[in-house]
C-alpha atoms as a PDB file:
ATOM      1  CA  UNK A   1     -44.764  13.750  53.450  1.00  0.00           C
ATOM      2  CA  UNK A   2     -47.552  16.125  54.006  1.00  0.00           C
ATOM      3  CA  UNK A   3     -48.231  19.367  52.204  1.00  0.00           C
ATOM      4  CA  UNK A   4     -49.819  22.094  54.104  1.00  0.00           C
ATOM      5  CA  UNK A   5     -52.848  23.889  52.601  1.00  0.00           C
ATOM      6  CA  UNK A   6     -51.121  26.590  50.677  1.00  0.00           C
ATOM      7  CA  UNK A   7     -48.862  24.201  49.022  1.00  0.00           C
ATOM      8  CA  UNK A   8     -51.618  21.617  47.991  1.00  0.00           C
ATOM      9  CA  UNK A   9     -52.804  24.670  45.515  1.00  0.00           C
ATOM     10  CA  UNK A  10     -49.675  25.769  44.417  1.00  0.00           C
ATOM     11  CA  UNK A  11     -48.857  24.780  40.493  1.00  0.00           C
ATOM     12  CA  UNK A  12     -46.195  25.694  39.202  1.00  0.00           C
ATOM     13  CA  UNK A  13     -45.454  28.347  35.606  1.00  0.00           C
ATOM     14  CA  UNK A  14     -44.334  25.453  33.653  1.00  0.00           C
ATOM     15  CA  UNK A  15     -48.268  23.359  34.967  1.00  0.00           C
ATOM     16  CA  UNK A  16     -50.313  26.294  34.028  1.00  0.00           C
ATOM     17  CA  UNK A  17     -48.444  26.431  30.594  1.00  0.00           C
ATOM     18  CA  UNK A  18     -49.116  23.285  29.645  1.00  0.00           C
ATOM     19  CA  UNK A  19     -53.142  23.225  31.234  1.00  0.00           C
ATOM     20  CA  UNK A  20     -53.197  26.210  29.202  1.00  0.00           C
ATOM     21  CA  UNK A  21     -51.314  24.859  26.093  1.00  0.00           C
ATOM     22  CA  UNK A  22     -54.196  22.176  26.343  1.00  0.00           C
ATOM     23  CA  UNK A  23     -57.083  24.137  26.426  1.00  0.00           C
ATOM     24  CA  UNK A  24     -55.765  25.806  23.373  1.00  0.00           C
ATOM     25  CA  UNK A  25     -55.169  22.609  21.450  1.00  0.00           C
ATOM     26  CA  UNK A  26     -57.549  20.193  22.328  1.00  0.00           C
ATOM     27  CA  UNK A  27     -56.284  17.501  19.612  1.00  0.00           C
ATOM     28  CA  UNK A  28     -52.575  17.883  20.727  1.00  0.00           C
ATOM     29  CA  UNK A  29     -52.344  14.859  22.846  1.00  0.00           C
ATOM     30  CA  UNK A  30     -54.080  12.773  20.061  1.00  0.00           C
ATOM     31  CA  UNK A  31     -51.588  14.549  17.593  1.00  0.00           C
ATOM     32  CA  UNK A  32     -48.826  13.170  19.883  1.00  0.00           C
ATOM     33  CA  UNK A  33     -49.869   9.702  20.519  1.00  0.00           C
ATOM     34  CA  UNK A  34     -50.223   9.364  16.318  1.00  0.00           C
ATOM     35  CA  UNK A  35     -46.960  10.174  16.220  1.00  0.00           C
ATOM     36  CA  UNK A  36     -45.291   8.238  18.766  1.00  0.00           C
ATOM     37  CA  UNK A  37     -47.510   5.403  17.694  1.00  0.00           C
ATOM     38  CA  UNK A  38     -45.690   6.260  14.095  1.00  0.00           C
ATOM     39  CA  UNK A  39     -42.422   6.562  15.227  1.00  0.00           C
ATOM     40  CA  UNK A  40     -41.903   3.681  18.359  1.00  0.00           C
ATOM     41  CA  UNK A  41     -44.873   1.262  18.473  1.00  0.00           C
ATOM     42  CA  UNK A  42     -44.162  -1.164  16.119  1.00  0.00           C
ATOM     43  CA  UNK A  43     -45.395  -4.680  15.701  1.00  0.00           C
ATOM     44  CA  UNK A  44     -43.770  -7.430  17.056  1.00  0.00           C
ATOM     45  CA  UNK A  45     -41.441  -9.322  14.800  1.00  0.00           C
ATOM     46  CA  UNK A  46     -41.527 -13.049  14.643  1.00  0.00           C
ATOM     47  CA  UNK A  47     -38.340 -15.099  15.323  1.00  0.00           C
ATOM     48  CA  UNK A  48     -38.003 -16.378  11.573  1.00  0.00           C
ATOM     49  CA  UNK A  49     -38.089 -13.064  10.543  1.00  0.00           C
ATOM     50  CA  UNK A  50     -35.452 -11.391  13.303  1.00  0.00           C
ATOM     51  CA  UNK A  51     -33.142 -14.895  12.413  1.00  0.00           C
ATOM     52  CA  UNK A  52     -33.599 -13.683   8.375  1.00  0.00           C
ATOM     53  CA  UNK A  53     -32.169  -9.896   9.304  1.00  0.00           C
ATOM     54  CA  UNK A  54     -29.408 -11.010  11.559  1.00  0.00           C
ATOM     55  CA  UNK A  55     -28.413 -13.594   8.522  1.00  0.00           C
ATOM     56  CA  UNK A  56     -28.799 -10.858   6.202  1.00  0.00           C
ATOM     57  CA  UNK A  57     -26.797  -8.356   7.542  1.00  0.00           C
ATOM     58  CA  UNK A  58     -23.856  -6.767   5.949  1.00  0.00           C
ATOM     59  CA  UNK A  59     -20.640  -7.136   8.591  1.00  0.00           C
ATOM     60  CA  UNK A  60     -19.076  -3.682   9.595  1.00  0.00           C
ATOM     61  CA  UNK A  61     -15.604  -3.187   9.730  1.00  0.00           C
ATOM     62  CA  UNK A  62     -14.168  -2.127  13.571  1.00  0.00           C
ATOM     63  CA  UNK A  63     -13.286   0.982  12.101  1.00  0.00           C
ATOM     64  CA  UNK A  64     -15.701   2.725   9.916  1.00  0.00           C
ATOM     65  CA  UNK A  65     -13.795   5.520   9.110  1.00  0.00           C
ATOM     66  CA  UNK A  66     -10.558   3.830   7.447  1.00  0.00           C
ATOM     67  CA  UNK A  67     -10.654   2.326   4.471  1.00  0.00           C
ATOM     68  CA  UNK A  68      -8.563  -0.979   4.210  1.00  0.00           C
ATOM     69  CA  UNK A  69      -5.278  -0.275   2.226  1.00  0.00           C
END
């Protein structure tokens, strides 16, 4: 679909906020990848190793919440 001319210029509150959010804070977006890097990139985990936590894992009852009598 094809914009016209006045829409191809047009950003939105929320665009500028962030552009200008940005220029503010230069180091955000490094800030950000360090911390999903922390948080979700982890290193692959060989197959020995996934086989050891799946034999190592302590088995759940269906039914966390009551105890068995």
């Amino acid at each position: 679909m094809k914009l016209t001319k006045q829409h191809q210029m047009y950003e939105s509150e929320h665009t500028l906020f962030i552009k200008e959010l940005k220029a503010k804070n230069p180091g955000m977006e490094e800030g950000q990848r360090a911390g999903r890097a922390l948080l979700w990139d982890k290193a692959p985990v060989s197959l020995s190793e996934q086989e050891r936590q799946l034999e190592s894992a302590v088995k759940q009852q269906a039914y966390v919440y009551q105890n068995k009598v």
